[in-house]
PDB file of N, CA and C in Angstrom:
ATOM      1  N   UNK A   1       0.843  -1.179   0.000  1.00  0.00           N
ATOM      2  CA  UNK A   1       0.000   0.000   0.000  1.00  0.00           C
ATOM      3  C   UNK A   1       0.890   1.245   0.000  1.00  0.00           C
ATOM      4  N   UNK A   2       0.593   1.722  -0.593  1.00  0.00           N
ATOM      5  CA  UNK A   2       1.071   4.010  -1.013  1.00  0.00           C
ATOM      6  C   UNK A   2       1.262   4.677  -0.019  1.00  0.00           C
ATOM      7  N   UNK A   3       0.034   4.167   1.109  1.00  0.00           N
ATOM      8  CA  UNK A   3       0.199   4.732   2.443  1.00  0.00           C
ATOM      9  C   UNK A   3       0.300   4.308   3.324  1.00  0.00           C
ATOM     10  N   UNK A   4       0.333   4.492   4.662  1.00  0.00           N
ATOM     11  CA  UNK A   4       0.269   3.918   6.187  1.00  0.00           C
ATOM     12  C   UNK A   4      -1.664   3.971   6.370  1.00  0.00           C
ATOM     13  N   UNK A   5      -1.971   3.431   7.003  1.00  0.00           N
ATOM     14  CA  UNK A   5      -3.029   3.791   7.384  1.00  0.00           C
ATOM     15  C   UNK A   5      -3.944   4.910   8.368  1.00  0.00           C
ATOM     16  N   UNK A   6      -2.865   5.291   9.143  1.00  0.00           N
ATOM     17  CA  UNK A   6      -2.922   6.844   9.706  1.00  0.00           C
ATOM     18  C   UNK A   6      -3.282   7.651   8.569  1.00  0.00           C
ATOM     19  N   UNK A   7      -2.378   7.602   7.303  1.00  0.00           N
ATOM     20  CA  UNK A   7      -2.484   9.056   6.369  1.00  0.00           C
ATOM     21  C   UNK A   7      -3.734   8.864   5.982  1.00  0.00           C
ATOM     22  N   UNK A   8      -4.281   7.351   5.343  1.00  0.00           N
ATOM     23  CA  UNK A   8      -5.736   7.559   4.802  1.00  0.00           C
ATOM     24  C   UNK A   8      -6.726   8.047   5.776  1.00  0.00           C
ATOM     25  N   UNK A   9      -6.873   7.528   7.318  1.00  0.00           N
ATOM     26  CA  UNK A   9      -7.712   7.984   7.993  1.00  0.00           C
ATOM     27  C   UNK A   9      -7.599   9.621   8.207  1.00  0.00           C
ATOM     28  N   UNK A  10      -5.922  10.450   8.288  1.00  0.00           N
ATOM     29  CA  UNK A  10      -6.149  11.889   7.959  1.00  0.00           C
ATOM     30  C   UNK A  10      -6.565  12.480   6.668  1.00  0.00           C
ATOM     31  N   UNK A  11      -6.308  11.774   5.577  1.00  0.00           N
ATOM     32  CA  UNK A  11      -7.127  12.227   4.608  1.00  0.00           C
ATOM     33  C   UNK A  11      -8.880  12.242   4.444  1.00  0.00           C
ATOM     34  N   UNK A  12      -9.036  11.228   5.063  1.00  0.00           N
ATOM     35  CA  UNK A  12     -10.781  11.101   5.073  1.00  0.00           C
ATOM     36  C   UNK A  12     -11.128  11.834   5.896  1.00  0.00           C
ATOM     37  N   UNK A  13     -10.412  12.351   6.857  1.00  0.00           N
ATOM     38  CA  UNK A  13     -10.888  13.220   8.213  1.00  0.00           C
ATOM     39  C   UNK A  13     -10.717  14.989   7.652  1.00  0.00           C
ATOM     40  N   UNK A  14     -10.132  15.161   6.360  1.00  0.00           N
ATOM     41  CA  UNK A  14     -10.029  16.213   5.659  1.00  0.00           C
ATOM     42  C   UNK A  14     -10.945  16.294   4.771  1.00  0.00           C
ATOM     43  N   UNK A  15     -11.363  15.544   3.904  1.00  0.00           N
ATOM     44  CA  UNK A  15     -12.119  15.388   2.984  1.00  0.00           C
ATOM     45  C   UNK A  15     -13.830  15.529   3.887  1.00  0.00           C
ATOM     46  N   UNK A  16     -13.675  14.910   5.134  1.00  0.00           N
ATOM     47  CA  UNK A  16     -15.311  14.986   5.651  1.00  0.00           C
ATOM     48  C   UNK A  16     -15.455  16.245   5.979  1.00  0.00           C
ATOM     49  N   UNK A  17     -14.203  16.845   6.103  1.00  0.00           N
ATOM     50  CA  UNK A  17     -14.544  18.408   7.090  1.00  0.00           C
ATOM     51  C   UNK A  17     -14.930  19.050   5.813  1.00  0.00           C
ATOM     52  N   UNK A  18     -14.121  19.244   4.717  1.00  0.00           N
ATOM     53  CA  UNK A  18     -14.084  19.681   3.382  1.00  0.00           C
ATOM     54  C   UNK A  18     -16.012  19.904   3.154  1.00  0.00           C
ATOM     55  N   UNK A  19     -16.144  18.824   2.944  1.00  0.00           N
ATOM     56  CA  UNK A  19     -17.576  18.086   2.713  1.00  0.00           C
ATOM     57  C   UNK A  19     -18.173  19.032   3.388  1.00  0.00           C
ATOM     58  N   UNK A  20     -18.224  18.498   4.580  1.00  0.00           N
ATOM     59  CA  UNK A  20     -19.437  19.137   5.436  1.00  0.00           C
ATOM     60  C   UNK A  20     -19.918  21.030   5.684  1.00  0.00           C
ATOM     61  N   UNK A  21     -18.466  21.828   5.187  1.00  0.00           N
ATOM     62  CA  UNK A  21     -18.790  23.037   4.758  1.00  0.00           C
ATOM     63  C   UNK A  21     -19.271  22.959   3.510  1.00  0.00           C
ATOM     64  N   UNK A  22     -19.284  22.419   2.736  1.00  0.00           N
ATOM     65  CA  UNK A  22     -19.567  22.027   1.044  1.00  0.00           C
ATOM     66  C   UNK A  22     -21.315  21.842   0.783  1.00  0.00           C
ATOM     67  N   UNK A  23     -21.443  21.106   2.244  1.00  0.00           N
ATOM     68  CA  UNK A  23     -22.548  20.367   2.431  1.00  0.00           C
ATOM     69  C   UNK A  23     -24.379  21.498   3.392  1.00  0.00           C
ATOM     70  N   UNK A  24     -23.147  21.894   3.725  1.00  0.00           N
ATOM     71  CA  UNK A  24     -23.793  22.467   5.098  1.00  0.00           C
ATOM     72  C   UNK A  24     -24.926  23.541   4.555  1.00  0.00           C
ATOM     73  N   UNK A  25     -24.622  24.430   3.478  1.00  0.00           N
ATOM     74  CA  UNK A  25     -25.492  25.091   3.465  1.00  0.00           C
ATOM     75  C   UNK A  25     -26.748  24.648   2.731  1.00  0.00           C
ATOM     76  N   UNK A  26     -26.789  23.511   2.043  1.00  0.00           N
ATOM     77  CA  UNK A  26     -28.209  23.100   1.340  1.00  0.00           C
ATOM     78  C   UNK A  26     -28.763  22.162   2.952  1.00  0.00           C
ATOM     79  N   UNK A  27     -28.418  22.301   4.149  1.00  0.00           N
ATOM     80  CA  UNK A  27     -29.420  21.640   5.194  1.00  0.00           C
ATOM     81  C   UNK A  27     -30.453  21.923   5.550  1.00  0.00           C
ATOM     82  N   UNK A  28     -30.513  23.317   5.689  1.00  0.00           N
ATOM     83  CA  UNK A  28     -31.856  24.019   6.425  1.00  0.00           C
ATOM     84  C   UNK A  28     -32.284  25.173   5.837  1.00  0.00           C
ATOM     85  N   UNK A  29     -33.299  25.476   6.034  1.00  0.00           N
ATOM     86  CA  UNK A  29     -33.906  26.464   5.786  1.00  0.00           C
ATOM     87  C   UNK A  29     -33.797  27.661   7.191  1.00  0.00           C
ATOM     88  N   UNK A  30     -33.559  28.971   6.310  1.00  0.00           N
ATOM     89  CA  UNK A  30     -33.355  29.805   7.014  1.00  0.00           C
ATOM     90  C   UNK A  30     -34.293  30.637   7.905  1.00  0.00           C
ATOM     91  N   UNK A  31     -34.040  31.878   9.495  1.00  0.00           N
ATOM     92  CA  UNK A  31     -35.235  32.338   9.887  1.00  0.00           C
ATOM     93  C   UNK A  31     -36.266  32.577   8.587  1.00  0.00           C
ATOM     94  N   UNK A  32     -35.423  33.628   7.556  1.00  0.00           N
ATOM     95  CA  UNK A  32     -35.988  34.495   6.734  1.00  0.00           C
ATOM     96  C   UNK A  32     -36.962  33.860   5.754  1.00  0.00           C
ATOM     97  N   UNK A  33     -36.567  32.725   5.452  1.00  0.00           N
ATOM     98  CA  UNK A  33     -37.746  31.717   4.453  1.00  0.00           C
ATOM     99  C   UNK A  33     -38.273  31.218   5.295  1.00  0.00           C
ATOM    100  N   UNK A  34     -38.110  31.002   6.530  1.00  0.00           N
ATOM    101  CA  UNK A  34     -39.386  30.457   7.311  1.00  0.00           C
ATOM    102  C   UNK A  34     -40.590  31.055   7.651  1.00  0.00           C
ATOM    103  N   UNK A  35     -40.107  32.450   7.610  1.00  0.00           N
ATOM    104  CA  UNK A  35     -41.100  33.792   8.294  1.00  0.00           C
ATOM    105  C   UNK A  35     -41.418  33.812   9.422  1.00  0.00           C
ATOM    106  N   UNK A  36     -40.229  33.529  10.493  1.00  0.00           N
ATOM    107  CA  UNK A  36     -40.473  33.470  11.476  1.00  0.00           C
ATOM    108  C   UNK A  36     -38.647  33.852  12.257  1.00  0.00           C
ATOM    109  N   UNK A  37     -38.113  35.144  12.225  1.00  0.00           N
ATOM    110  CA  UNK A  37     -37.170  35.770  12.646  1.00  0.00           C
ATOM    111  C   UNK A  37     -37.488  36.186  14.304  1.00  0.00           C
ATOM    112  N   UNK A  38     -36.466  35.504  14.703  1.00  0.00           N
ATOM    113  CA  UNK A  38     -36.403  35.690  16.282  1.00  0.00           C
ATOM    114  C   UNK A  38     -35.681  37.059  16.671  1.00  0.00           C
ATOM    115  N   UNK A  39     -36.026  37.731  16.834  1.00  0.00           N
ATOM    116  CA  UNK A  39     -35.779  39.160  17.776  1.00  0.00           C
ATOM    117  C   UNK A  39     -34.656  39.311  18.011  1.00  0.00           C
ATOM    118  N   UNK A  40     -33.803  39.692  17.738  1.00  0.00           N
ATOM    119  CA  UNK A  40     -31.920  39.650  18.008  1.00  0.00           C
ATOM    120  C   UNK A  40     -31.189  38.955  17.172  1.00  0.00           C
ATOM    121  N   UNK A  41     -31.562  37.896  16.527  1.00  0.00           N
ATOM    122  CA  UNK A  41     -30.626  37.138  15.567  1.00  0.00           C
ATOM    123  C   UNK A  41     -30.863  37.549  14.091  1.00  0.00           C
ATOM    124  N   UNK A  42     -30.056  36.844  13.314  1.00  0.00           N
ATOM    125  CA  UNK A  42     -30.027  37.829  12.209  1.00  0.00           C
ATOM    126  C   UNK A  42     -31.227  36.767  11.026  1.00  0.00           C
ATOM    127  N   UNK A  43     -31.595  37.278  10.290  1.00  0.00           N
ATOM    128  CA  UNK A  43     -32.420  36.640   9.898  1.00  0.00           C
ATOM    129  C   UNK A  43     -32.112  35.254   8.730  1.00  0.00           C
ATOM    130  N   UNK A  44     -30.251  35.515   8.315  1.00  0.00           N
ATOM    131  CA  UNK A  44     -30.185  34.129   7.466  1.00  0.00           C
ATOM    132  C   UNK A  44     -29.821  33.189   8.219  1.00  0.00           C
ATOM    133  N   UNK A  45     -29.770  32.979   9.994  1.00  0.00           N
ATOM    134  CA  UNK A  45     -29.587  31.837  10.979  1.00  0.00           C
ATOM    135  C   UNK A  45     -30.616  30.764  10.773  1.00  0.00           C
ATOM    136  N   UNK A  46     -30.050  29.754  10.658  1.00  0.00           N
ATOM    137  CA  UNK A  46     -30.754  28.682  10.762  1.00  0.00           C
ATOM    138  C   UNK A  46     -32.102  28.220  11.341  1.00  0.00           C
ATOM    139  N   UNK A  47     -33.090  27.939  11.273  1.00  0.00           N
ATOM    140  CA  UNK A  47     -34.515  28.157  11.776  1.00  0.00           C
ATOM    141  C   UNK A  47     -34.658  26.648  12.160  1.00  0.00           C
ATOM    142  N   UNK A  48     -34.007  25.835  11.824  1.00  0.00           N
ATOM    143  CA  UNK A  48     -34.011  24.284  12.736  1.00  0.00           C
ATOM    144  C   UNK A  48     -32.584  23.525  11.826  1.00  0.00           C
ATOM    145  N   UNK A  49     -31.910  22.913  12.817  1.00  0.00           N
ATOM    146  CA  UNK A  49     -30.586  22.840  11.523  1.00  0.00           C
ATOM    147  C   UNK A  49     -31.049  20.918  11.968  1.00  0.00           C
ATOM    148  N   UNK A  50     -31.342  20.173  11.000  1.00  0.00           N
ATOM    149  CA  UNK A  50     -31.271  18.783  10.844  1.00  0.00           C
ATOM    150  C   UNK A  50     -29.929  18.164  10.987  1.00  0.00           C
ATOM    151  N   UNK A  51     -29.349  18.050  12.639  1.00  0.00           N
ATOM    152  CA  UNK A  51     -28.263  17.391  12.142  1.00  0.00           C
ATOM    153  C   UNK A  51     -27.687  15.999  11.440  1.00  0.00           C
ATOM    154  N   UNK A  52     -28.675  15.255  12.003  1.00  0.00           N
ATOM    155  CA  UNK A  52     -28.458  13.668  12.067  1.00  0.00           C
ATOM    156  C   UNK A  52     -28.510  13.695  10.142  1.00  0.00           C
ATOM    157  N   UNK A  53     -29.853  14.323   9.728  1.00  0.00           N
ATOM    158  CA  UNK A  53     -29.450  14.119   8.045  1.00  0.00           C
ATOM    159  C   UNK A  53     -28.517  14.508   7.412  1.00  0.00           C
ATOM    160  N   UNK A  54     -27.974  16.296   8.284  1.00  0.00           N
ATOM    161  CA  UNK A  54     -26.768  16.487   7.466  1.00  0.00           C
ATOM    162  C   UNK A  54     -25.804  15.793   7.755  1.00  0.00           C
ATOM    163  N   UNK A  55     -25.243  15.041   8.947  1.00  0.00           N
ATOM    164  CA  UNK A  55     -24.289  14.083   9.062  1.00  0.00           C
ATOM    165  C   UNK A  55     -24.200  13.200   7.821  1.00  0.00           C
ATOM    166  N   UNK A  56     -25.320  12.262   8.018  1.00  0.00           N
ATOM    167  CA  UNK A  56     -25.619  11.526   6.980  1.00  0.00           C
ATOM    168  C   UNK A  56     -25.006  11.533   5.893  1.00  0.00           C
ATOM    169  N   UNK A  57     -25.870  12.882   4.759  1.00  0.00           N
ATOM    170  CA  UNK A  57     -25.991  13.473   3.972  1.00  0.00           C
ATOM    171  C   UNK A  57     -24.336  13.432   3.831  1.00  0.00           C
ATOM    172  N   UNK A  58     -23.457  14.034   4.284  1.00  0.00           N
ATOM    173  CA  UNK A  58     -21.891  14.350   4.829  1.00  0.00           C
ATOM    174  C   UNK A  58     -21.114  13.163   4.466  1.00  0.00           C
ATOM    175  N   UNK A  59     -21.702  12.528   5.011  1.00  0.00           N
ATOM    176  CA  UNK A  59     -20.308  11.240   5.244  1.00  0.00           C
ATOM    177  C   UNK A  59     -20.249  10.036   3.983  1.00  0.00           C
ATOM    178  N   UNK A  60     -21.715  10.367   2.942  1.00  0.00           N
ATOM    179  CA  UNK A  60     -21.869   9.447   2.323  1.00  0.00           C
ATOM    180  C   UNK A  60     -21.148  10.202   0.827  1.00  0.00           C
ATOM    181  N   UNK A  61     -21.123  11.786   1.237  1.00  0.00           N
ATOM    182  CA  UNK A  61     -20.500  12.389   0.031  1.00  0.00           C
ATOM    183  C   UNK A  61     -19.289  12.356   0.083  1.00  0.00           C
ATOM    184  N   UNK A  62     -18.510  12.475   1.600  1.00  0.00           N
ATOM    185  CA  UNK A  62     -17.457  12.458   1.773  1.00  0.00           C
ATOM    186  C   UNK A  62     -16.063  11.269   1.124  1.00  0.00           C
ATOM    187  N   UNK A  63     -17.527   9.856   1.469  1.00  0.00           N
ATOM    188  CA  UNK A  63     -17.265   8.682   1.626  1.00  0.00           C
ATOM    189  C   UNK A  63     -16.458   8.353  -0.160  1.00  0.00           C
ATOM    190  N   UNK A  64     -17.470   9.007  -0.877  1.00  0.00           N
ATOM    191  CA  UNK A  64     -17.529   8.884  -2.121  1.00  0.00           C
ATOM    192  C   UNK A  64     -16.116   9.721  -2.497  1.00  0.00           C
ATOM    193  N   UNK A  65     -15.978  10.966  -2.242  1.00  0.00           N
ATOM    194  CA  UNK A  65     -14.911  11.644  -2.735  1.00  0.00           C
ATOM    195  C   UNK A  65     -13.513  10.945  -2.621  1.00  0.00           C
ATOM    196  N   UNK A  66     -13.592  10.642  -0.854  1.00  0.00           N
ATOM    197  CA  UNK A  66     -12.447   9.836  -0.310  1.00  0.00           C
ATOM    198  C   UNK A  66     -12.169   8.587  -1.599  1.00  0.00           C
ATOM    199  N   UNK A  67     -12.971   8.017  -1.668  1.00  0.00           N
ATOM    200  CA  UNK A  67     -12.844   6.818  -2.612  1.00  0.00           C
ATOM    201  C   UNK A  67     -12.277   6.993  -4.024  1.00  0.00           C
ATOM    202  N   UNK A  68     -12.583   8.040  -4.623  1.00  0.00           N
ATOM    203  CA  UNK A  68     -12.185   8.667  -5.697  1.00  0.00           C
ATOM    204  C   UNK A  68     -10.584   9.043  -5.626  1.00  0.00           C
ATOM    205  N   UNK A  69      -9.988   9.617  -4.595  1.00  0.00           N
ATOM    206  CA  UNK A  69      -8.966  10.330  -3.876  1.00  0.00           C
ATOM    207  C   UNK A  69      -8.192   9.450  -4.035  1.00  0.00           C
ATOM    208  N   UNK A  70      -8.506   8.280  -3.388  1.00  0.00           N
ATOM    209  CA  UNK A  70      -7.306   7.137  -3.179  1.00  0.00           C
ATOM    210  C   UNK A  70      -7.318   6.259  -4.292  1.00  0.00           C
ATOM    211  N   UNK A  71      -8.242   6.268  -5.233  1.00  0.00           N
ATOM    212  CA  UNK A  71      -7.919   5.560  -6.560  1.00  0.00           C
ATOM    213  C   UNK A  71      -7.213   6.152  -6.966  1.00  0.00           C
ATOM    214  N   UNK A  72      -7.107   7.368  -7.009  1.00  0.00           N
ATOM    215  CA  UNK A  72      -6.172   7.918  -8.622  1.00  0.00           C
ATOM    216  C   UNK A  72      -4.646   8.382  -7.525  1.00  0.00           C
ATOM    217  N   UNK A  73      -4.858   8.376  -6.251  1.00  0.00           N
ATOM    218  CA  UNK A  73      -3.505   7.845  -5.365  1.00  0.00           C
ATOM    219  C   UNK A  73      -3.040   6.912  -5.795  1.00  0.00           C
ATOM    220  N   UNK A  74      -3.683   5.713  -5.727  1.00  0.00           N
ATOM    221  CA  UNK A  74      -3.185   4.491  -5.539  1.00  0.00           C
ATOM    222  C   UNK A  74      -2.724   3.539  -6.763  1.00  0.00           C
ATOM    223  N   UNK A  75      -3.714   4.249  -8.108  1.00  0.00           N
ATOM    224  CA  UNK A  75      -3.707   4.088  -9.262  1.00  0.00           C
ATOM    225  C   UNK A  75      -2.505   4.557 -10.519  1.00  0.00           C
ATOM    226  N   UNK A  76      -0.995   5.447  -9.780  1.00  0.00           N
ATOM    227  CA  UNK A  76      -0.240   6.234 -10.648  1.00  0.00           C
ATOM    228  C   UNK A  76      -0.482   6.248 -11.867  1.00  0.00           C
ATOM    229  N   UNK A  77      -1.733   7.362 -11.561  1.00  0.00           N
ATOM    230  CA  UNK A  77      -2.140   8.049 -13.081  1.00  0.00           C
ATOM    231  C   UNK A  77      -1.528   9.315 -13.618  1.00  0.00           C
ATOM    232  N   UNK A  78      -1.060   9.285 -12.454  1.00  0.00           N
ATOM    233  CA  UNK A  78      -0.053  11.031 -12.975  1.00  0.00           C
ATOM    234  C   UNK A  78       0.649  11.054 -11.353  1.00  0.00           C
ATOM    235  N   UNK A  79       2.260  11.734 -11.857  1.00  0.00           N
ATOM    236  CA  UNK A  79       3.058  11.834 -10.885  1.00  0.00           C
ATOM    237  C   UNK A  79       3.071  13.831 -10.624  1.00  0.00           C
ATOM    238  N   UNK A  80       3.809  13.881  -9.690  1.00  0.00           N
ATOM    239  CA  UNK A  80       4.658  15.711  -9.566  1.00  0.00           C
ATOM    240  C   UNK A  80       5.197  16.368 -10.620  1.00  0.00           C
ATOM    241  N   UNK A  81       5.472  15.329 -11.822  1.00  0.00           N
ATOM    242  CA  UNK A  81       5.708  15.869 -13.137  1.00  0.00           C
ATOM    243  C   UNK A  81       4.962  16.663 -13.998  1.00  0.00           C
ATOM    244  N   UNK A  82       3.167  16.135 -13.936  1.00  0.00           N
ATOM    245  CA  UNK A  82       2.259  15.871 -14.754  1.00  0.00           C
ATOM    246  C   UNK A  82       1.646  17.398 -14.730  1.00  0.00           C
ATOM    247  N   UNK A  83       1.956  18.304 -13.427  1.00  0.00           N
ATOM    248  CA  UNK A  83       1.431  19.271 -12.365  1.00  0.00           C
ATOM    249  C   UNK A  83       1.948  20.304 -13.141  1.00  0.00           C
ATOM    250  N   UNK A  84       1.402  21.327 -13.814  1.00  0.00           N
ATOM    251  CA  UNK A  84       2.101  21.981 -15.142  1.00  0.00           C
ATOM    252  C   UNK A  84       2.623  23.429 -14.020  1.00  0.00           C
ATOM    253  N   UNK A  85       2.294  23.829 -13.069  1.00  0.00           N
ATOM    254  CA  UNK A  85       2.855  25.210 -12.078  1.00  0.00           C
ATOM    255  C   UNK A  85       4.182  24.377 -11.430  1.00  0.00           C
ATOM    256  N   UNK A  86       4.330  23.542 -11.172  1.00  0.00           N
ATOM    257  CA  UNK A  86       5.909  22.945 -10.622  1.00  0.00           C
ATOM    258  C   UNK A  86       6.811  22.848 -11.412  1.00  0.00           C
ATOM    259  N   UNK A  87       8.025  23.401 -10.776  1.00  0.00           N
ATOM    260  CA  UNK A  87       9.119  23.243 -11.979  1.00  0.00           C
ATOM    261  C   UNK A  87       9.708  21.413 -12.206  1.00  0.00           C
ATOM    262  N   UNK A  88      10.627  21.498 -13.493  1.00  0.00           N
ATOM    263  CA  UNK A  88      10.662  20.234 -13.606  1.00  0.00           C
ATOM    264  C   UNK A  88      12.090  19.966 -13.174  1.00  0.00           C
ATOM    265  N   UNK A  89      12.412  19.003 -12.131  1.00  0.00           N
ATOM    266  CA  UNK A  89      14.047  18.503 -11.961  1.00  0.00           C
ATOM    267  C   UNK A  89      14.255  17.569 -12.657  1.00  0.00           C
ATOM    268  N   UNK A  90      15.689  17.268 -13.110  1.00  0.00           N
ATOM    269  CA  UNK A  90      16.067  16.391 -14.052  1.00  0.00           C
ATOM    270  C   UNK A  90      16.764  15.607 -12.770  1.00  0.00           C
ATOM    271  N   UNK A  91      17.404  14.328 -13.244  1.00  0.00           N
ATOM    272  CA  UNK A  91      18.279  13.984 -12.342  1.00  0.00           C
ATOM    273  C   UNK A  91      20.000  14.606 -13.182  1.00  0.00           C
ATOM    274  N   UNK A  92      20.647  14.474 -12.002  1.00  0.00           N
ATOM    275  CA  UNK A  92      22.263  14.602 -12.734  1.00  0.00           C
ATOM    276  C   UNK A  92      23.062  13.703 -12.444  1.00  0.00           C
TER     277      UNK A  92
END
């Protein structure tokens, strides 16, 4: 294996966080579309935030990306060469 198994579990633990800002704003509906703005808060705050679905919702997109991630890791489909902003070293 390419990696240790620490790095994949920090990569998936990047990719879920990734996700879940990615994710987060199609969860709830806001005070302001609810029509019902609470007195002091601002009106695009959350009006009930579903966590358990956005978890869900989260981990199964995450799950998917991760999977994608480590194929074309694991797959040398392209090296540090392939990366056209890096310069190129030769050996000598």
């Amino acid at each position: 294996m390419i990696f240790p198994i620490v790095s994949w579990v920090a990569i998936y633990f990047v990719v879920w966080w990734i996700a879940l800002f990615a994710t987060l704003p199609f969860a709830g509906r806001s005070q302001a579309e609810a029509g019902e703005v609470v007195p002091g808060s601002e009106a695009g705050a959350p009006e009930r935030m579903p966590l358990r679905r956005l978890v869900l919702i989260n981990t199964v997109v995450a799950t998917v990306v991760f999977l994608v991630v480590m194929w074309v890791l694991t797959q040398d489909l392209f090296s540090l060469d392939d990366v056209p902003l890096l310069p190129k070293y030769k050996a000598v």
